[in-house]
N, C-alpha and C. Protein backbone atom coordinates (compact mmCIF):
# COMPACT_ATOMS: atom_id res chain seq x y z
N UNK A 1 -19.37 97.80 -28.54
CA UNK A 1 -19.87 98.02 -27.20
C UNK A 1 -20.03 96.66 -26.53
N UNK A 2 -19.45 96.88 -25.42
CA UNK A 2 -19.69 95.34 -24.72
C UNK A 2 -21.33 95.22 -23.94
N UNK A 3 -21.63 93.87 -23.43
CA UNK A 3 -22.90 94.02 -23.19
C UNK A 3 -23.18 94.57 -22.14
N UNK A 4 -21.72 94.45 -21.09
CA UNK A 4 -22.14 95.48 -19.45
C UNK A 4 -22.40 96.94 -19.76
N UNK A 5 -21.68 97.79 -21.07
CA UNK A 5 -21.73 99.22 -21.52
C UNK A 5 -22.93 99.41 -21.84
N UNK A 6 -23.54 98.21 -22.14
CA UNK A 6 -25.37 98.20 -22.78
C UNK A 6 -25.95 98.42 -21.79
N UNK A 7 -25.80 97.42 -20.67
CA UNK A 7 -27.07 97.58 -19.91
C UNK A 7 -26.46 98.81 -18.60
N UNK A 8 -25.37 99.59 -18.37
CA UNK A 8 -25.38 100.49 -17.49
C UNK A 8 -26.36 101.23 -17.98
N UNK A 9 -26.09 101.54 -20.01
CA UNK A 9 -26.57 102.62 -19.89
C UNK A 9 -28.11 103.16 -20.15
N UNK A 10 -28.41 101.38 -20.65
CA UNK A 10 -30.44 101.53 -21.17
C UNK A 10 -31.02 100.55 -19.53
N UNK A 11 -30.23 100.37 -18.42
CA UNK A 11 -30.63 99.75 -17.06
C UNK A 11 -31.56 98.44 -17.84
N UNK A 12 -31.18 98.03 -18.65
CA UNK A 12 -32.20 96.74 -19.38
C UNK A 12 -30.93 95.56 -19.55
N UNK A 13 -31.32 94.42 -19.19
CA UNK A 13 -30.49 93.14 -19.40
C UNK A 13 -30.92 92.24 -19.78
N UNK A 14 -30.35 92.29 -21.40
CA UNK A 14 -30.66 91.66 -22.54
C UNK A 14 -29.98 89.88 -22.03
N UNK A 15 -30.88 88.73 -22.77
CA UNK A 15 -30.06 87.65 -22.75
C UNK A 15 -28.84 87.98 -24.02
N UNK A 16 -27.91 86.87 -23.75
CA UNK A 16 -26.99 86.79 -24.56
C UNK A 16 -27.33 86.72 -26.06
N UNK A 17 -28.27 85.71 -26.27
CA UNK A 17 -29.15 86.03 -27.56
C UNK A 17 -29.43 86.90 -28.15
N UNK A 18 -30.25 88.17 -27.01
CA UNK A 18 -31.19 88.88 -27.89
C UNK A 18 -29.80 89.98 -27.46
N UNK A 19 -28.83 90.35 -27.01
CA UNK A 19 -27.72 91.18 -27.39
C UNK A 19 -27.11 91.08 -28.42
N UNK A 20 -26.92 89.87 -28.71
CA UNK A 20 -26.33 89.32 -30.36
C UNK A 20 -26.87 90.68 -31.38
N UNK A 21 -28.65 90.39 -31.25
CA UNK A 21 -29.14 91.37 -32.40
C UNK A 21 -29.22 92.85 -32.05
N UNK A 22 -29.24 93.01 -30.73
CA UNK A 22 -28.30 94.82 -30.28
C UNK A 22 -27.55 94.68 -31.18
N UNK A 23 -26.45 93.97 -30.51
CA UNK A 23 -24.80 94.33 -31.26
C UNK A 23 -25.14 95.00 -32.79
N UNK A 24 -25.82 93.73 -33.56
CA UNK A 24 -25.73 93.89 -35.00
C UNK A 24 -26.36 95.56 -35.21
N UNK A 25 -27.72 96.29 -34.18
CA UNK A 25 -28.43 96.99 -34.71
C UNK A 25 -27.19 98.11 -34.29
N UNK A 26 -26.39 97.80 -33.80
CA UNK A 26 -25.40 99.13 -32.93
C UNK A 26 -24.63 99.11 -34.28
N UNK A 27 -24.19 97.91 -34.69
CA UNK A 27 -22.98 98.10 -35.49
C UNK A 27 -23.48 98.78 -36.99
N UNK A 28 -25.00 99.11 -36.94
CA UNK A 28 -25.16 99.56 -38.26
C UNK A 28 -25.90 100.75 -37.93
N UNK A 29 -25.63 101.46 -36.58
CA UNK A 29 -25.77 102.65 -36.29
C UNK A 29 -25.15 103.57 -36.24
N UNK A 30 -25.40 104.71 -36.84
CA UNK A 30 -24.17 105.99 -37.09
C UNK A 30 -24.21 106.67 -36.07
N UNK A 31 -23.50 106.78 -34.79
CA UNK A 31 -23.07 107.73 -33.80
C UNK A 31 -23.11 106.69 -32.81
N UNK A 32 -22.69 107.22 -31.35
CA UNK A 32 -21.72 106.26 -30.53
C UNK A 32 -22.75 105.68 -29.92
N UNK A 33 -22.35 104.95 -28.67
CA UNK A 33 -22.66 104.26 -27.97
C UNK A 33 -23.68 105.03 -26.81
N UNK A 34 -23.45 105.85 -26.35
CA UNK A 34 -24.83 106.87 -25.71
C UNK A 34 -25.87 107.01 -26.77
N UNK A 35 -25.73 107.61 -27.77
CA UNK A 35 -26.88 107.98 -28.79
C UNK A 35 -26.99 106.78 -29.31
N UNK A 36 -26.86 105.59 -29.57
CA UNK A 36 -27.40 104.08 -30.03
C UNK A 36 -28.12 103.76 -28.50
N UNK A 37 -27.96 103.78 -27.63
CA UNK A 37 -28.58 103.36 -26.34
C UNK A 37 -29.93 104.37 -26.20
N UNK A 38 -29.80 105.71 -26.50
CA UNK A 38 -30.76 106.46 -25.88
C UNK A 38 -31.86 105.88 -26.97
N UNK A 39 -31.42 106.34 -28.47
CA UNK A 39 -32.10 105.64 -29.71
C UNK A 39 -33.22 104.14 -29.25
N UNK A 40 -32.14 103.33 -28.82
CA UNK A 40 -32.78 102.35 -28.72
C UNK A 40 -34.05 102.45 -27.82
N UNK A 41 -33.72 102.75 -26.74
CA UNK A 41 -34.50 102.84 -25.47
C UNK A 41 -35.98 103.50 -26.00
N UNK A 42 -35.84 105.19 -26.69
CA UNK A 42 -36.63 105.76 -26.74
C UNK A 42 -37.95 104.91 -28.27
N UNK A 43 -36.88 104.70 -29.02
CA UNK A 43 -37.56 103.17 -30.18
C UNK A 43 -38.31 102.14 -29.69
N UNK A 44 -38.50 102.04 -28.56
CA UNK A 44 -39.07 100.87 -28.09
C UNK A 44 -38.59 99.63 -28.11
N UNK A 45 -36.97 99.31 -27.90
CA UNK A 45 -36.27 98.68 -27.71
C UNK A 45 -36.94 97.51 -26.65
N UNK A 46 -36.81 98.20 -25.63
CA UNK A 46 -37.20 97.14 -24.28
C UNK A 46 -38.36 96.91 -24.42
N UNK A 47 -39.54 97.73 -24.56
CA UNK A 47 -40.99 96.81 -25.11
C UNK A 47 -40.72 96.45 -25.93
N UNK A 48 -39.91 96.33 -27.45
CA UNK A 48 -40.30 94.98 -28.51
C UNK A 48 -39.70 93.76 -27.57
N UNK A 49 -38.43 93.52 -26.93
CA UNK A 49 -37.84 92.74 -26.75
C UNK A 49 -38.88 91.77 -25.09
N UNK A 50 -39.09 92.75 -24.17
CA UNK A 50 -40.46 92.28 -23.62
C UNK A 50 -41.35 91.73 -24.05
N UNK A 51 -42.01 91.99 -25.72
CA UNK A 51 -43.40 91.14 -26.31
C UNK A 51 -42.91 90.14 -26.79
N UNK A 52 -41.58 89.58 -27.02
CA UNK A 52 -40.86 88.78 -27.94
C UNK A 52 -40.47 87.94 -27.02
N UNK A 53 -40.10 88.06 -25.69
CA UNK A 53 -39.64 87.45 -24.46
C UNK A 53 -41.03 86.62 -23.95
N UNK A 54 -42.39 87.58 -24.21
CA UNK A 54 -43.07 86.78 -23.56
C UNK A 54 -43.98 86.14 -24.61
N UNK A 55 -44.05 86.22 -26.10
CA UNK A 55 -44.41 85.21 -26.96
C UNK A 55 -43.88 83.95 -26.63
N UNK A 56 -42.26 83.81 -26.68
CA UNK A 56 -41.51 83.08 -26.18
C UNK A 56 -41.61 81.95 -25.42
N UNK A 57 -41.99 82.61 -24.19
CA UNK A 57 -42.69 82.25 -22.56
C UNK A 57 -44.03 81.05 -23.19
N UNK A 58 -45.14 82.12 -23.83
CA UNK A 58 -46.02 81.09 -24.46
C UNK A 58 -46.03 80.14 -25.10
N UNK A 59 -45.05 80.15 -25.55
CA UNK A 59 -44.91 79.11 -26.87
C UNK A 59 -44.20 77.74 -26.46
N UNK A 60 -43.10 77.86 -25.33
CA UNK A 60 -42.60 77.12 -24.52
C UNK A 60 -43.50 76.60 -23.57
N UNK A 61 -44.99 77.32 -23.27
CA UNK A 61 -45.83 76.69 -22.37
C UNK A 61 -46.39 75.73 -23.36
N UNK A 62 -46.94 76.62 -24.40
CA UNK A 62 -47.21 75.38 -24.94
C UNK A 62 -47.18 73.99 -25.37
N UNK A 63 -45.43 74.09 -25.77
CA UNK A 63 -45.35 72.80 -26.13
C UNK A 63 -44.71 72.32 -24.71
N UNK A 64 -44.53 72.96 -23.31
CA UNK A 64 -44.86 72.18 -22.33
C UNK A 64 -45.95 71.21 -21.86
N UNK A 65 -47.25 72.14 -22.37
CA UNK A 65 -48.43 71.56 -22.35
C UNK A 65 -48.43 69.70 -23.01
N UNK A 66 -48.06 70.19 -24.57
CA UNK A 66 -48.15 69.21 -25.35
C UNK A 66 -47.04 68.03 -24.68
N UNK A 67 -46.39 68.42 -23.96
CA UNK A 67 -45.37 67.25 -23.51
C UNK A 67 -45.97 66.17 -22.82
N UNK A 68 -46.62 67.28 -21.74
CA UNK A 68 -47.30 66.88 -20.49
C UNK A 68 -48.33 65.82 -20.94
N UNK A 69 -49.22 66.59 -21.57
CA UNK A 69 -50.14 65.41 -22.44
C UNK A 69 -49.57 64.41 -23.13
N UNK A 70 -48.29 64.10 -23.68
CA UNK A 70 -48.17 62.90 -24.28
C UNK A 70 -47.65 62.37 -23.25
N UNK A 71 -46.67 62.56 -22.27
CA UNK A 71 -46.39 61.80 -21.60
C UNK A 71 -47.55 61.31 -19.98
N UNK A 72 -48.42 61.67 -20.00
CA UNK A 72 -49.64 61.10 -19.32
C UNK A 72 -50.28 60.32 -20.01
N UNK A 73 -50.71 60.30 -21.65
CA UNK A 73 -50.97 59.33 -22.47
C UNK A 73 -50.14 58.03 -22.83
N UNK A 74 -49.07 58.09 -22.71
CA UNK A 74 -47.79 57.18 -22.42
C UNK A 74 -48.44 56.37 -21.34
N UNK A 75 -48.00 57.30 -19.98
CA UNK A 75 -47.65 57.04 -19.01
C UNK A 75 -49.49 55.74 -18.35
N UNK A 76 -50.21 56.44 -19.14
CA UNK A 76 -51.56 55.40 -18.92
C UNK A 76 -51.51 54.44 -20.18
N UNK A 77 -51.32 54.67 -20.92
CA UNK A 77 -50.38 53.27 -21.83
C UNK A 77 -49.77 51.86 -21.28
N UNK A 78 -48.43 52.54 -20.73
CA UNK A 78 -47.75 51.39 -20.08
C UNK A 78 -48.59 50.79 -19.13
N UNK A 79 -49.19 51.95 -18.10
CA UNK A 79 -50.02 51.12 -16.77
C UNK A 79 -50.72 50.47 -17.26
N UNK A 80 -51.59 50.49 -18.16
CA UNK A 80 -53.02 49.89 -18.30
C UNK A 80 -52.38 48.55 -19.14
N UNK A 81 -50.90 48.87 -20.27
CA UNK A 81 -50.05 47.53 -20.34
C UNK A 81 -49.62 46.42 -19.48
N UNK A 82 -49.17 46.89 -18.26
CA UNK A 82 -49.12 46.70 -17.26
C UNK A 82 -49.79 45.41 -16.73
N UNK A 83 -50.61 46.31 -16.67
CA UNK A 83 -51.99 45.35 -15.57
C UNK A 83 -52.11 44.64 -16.01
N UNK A 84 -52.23 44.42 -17.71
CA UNK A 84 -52.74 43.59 -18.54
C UNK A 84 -51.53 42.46 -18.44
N UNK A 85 -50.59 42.71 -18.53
CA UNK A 85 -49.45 41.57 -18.19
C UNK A 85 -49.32 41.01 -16.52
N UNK A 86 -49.67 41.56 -16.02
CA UNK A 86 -50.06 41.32 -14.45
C UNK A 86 -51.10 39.95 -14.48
N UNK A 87 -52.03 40.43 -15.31
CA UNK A 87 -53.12 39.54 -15.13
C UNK A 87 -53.01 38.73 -16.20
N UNK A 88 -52.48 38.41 -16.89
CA UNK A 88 -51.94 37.34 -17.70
C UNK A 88 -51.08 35.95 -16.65
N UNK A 89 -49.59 36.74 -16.23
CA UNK A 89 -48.99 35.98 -15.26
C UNK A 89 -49.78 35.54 -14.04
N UNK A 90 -50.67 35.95 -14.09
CA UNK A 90 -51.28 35.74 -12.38
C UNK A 90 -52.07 34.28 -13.16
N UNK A 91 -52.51 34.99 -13.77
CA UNK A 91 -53.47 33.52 -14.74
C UNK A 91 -52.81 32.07 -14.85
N UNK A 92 -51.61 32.60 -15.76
CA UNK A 92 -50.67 32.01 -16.01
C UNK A 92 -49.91 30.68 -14.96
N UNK A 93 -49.90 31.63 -13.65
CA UNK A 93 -49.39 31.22 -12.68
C UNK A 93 -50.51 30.26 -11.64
N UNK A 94 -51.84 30.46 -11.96
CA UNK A 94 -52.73 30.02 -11.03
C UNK A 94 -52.87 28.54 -11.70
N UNK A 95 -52.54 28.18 -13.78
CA UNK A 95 -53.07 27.46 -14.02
C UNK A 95 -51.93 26.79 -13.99
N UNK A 96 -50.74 27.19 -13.97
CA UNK A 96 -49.58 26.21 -13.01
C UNK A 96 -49.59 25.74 -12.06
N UNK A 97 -50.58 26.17 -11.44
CA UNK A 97 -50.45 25.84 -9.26
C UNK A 97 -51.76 25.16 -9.62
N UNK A 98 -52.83 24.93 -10.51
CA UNK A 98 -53.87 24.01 -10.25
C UNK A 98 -53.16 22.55 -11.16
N UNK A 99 -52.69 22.92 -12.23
CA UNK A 99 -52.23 21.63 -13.25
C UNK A 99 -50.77 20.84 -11.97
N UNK A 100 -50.24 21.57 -11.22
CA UNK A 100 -49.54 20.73 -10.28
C UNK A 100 -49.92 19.82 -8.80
N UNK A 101 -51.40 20.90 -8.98
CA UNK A 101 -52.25 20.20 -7.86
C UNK A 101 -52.52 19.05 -8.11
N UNK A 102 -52.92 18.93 -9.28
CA UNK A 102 -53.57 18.29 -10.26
C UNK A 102 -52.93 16.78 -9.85
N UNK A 103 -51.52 17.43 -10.26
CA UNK A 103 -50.22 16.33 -10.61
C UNK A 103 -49.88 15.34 -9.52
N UNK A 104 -50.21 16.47 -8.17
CA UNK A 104 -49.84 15.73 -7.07
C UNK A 104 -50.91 14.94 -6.30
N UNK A 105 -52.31 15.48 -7.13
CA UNK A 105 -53.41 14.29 -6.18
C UNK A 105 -52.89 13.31 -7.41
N UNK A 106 -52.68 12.96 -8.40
CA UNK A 106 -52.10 12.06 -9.15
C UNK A 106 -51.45 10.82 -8.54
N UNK A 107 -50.23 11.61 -8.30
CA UNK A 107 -49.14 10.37 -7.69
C UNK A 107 -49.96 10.05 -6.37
N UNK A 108 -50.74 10.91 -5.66
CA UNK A 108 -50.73 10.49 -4.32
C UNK A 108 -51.70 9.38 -4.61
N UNK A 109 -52.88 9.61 -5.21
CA UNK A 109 -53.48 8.29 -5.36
C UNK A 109 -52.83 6.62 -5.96
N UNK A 110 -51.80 7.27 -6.72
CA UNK A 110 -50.97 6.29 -7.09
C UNK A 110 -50.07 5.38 -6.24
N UNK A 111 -49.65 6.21 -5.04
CA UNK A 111 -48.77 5.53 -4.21
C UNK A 111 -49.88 5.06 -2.96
């Protein structure tokens, strides 16, 4: 049975995935393709595949969740790295611009 013959006849549209395991439950069903569809339907076909769709859903939030959180923990990582190198060079840079100040009341008194 192809998967468009599936869903005319249970009006349910399976992903490609979860048709895979139709197929298999069709191919180890004895009588045709109407009575494997009605079977299914009345079996609770579309609610198992609904609670399984939306475990799914959860579980993908979840480790959305967990993403989200590492990459905000990252992401205040680098900044707070950041700053810290910010204020190093700034340092860095101020005790260059006083040691040249430095340098130049030097010569000037010199000349």
């Amino acid at each position: 049975m192809m998967m468009s013959e599936f869903i005319a006849r249970t009006k349910f549209e399976p992903t490609a995935e979860e048709y895979q395991k139709i197929e298999e439950q069709y191919y180890q069903f004895e009588g045709n393709k109407d009575k494997f569809c009605r079977s299914w339907v009345r079996h609770g076909g579309i609610q198992r595949l609904s609670r399984e769709r939306v475990r799914k859903i959860e579980a993908l939030q979840k480790q959305l969740e967990k993403m989200q959180k590492t990459y905000n923990e990252d992401m205040k990582f680098y900044e707070d790295r950041e700053a810290r190198l910010r204020e190093q060079l700034n340092s860095t840079r101020a005790e260059k611009k006083a040691a040249l100040d430095k340098l130049s009341a030097i010569r000037s008194a010199l000349n």
